[in-house]
C-alpha atoms as a PDB file:
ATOM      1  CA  UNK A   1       8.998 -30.915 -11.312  1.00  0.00           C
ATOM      2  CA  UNK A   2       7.699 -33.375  -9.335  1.00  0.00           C
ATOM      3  CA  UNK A   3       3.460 -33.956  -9.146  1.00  0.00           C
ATOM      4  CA  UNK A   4       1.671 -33.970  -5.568  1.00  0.00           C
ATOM      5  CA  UNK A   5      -1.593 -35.312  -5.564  1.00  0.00           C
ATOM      6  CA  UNK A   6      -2.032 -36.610  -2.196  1.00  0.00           C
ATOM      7  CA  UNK A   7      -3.004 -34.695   1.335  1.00  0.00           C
ATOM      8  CA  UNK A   8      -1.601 -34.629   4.123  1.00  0.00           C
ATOM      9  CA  UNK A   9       2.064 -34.831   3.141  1.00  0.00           C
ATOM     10  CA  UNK A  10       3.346 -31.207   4.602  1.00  0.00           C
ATOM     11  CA  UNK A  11       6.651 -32.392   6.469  1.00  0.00           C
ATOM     12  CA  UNK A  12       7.448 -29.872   9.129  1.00  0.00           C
ATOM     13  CA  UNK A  13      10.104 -28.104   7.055  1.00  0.00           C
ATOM     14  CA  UNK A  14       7.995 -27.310   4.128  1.00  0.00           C
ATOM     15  CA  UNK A  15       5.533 -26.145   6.344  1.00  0.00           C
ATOM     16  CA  UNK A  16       7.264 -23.296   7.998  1.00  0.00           C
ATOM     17  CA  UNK A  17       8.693 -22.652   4.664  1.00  0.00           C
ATOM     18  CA  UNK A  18       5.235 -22.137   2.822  1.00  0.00           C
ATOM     19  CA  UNK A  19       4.026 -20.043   6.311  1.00  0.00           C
ATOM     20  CA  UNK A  20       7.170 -18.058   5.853  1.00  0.00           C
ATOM     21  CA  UNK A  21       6.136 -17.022   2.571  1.00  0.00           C
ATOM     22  CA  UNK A  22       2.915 -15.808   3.324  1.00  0.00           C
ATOM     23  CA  UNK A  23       0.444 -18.849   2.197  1.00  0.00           C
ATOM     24  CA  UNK A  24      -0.757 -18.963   5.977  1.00  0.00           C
ATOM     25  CA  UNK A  25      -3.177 -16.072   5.569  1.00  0.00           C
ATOM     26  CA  UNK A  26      -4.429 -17.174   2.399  1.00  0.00           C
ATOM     27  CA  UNK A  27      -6.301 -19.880   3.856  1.00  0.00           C
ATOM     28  CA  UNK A  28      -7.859 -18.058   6.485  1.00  0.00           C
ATOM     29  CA  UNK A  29     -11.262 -17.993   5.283  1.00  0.00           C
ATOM     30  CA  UNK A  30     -13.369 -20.276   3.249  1.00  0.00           C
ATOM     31  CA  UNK A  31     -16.361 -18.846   3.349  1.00  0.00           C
ATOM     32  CA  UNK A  32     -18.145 -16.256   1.339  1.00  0.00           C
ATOM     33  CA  UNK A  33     -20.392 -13.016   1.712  1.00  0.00           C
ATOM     34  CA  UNK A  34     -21.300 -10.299  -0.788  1.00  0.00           C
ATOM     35  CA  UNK A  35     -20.258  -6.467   0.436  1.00  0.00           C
ATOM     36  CA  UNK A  36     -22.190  -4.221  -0.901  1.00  0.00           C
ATOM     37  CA  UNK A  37     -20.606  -2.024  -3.932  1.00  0.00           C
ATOM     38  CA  UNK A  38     -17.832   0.422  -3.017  1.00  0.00           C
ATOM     39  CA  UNK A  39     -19.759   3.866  -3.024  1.00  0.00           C
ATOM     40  CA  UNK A  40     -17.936   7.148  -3.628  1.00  0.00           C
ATOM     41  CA  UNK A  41     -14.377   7.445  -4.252  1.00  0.00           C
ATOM     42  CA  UNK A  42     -13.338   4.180  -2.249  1.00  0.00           C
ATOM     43  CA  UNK A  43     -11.078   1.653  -4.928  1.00  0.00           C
ATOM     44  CA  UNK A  44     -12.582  -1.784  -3.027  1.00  0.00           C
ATOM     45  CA  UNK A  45     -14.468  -2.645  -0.221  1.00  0.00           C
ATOM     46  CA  UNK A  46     -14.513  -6.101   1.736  1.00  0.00           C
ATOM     47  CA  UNK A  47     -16.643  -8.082   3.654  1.00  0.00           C
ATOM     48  CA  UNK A  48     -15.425  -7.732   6.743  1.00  0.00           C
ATOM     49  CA  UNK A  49     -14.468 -11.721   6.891  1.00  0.00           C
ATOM     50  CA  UNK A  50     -12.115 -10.373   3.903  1.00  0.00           C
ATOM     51  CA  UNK A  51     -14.194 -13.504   1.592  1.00  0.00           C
ATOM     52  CA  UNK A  52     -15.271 -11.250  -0.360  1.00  0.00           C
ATOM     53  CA  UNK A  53     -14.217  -8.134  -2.407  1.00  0.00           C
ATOM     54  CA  UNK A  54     -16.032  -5.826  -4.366  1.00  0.00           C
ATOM     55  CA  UNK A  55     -14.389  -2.808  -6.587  1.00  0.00           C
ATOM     56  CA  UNK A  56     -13.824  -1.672 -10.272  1.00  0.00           C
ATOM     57  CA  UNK A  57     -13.720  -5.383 -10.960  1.00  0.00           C
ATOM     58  CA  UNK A  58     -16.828  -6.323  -9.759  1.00  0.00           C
ATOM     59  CA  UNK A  59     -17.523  -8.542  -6.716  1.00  0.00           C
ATOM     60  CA  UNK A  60     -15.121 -11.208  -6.305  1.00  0.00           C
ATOM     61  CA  UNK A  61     -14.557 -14.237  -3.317  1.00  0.00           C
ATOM     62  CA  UNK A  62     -11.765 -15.725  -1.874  1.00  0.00           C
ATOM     63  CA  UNK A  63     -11.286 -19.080  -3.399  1.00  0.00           C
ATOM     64  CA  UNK A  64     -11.366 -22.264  -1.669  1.00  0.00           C
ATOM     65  CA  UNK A  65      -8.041 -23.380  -1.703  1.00  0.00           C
ATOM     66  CA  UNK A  66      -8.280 -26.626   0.823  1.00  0.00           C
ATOM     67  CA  UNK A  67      -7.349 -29.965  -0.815  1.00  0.00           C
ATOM     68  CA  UNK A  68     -11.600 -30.854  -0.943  1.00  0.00           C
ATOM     69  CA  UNK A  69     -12.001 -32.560  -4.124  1.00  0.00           C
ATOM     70  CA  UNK A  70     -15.340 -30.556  -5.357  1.00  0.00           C
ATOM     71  CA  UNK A  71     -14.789 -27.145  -3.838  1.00  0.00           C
ATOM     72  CA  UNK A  72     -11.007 -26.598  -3.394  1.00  0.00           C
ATOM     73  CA  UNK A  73      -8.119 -28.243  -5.080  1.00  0.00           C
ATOM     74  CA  UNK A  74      -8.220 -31.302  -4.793  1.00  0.00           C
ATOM     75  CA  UNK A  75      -7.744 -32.447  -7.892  1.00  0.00           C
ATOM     76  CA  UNK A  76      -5.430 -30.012  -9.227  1.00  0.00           C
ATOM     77  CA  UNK A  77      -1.977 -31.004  -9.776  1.00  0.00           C
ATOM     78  CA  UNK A  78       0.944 -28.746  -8.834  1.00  0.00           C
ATOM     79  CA  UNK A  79       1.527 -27.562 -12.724  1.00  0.00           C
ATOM     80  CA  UNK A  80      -2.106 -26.269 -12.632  1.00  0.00           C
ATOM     81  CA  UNK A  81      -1.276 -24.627  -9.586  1.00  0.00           C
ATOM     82  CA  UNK A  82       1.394 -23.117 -10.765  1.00  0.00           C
ATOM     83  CA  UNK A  83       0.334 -22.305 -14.039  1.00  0.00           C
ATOM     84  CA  UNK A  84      -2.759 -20.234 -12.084  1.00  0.00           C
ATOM     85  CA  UNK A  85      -0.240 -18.441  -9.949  1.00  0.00           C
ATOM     86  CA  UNK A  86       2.581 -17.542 -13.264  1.00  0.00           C
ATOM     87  CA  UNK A  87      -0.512 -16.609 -15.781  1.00  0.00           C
ATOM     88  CA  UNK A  88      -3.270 -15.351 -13.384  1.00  0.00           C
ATOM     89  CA  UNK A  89      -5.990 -17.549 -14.828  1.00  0.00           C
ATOM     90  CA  UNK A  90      -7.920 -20.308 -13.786  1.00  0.00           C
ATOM     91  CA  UNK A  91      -6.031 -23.432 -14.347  1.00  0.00           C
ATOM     92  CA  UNK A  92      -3.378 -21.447 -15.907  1.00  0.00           C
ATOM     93  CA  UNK A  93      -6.002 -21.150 -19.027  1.00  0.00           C
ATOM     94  CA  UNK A  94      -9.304 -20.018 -17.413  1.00  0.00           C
ATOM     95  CA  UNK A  95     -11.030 -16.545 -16.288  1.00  0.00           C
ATOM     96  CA  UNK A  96      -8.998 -14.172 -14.825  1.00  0.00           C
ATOM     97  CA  UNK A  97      -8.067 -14.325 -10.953  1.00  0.00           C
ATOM     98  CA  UNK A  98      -9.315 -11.674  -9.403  1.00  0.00           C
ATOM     99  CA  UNK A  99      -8.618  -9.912  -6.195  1.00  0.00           C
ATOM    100  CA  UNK A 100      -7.852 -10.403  -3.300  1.00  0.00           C
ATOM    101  CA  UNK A 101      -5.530 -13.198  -4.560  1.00  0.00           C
ATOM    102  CA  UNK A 102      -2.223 -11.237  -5.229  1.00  0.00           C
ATOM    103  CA  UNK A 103      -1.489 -12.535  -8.617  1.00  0.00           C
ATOM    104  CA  UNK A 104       1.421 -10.303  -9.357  1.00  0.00           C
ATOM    105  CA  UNK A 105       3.214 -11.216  -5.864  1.00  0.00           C
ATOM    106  CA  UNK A 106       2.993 -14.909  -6.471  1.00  0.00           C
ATOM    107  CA  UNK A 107       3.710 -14.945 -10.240  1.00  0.00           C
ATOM    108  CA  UNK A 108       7.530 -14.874  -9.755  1.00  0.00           C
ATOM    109  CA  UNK A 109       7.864 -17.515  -7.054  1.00  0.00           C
ATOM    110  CA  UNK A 110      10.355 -19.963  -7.624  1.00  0.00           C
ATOM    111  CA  UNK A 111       8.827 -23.510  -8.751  1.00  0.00           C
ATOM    112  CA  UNK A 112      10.434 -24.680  -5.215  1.00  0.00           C
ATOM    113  CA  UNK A 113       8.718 -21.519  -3.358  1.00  0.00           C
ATOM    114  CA  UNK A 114       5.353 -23.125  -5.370  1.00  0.00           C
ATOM    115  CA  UNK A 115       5.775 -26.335  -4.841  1.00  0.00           C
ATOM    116  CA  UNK A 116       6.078 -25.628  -0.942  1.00  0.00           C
ATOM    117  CA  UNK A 117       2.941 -23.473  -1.148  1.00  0.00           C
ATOM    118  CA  UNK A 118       0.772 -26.326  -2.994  1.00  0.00           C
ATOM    119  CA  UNK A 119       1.908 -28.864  -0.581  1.00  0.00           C
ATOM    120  CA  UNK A 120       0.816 -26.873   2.432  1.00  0.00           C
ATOM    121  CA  UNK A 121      -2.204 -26.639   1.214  1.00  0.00           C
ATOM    122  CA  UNK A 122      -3.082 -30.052   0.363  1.00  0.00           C
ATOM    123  CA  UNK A 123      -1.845 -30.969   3.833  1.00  0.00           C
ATOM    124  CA  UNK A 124      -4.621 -28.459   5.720  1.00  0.00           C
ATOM    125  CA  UNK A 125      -7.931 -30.505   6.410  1.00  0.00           C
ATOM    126  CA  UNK A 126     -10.400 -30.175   3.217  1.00  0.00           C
ATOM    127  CA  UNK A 127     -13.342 -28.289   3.576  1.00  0.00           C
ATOM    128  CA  UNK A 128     -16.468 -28.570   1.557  1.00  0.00           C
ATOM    129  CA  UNK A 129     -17.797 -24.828   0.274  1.00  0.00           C
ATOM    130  CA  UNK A 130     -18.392 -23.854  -3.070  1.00  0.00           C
ATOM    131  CA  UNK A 131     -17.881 -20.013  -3.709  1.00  0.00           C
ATOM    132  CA  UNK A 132     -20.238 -18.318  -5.845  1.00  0.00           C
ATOM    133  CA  UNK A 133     -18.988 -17.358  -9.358  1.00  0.00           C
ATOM    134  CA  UNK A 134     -17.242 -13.294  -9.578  1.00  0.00           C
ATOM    135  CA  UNK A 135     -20.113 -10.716 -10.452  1.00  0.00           C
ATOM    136  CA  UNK A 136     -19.607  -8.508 -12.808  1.00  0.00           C
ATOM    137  CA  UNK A 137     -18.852  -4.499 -12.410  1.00  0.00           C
ATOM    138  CA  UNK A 138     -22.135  -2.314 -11.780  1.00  0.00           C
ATOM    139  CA  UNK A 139     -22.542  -0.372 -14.958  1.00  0.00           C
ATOM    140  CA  UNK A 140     -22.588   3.621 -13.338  1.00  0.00           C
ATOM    141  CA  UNK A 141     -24.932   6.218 -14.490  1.00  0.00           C
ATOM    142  CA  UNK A 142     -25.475  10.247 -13.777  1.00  0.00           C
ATOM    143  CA  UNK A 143     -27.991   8.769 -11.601  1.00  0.00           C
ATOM    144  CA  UNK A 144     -26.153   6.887  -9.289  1.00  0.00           C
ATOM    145  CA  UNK A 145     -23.125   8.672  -8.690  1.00  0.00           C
END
């Protein structure tokens, strides 16, 4: 397994290989609002920039997955990548990933279907924005049900 560390490096090939797996709409938005909690009997709601997700979890945001070294992944390497996407924690190690990433899609990608993915993404322009933490679940009462 080979380690990429360096942006811009997405030959065309790889390219429409990561696209054709689906890492195109990953990336579509950086930034990140709060929705407000998912009343009633509704599983999630989203902000409607899909950044940010709030159900039974909690609230989570879509991550920042541009190579910027502070707020994206810049200074992963591909087995951190890769050891997010096959475990479903942070750095492989880390909190859990929440939605909207589909963990249990990406989990059984092949190291070459990864490797594609990670180098896409540290070819796309960086861009600075730090996304707030995951809140936790809204403890329910008889009162606000």
């Amino acid at each position: 397994m080979k380690s990429l560390t360096r942006s811009g490096s997405c030959g065309a090939r790889l390219c429409l290989r990561a696209a054709a797996i689906g890492v195109a709409g990953l990336v579509a938005g950086c930034a990140a609002e709060k929705p407000a909690p998912a009343p009633g009997p509704w599983l999630v709601t989203v902000a409607a920039t899909n950044t940010a997700w709030s159900g039974p979890w909690g609230v989570s945001y879509t991550a920042n997955l541009t190579p910027d070294a502070e707020t994206g992944l810049g200074k992963w390497t591909l087995r951190d990548f890769m050891a997010t996407l096959r475990t479903g924690r942070h750095m492989g190690r880390g909190r859990l990933i929440l939605p909207p990433m589909p963990i249990p899609m990406y989990k059984h990608f092949t190291d070459s279907d990864m490797d594609a993915i990670f180098t896409y993404l540290r070819s796309i322009p960086p861009v600075q924005n730090r996304v707030p933490e995951p809140l936790p679940p809204v403890a329910t009462t008889a009162s606000t049900q």
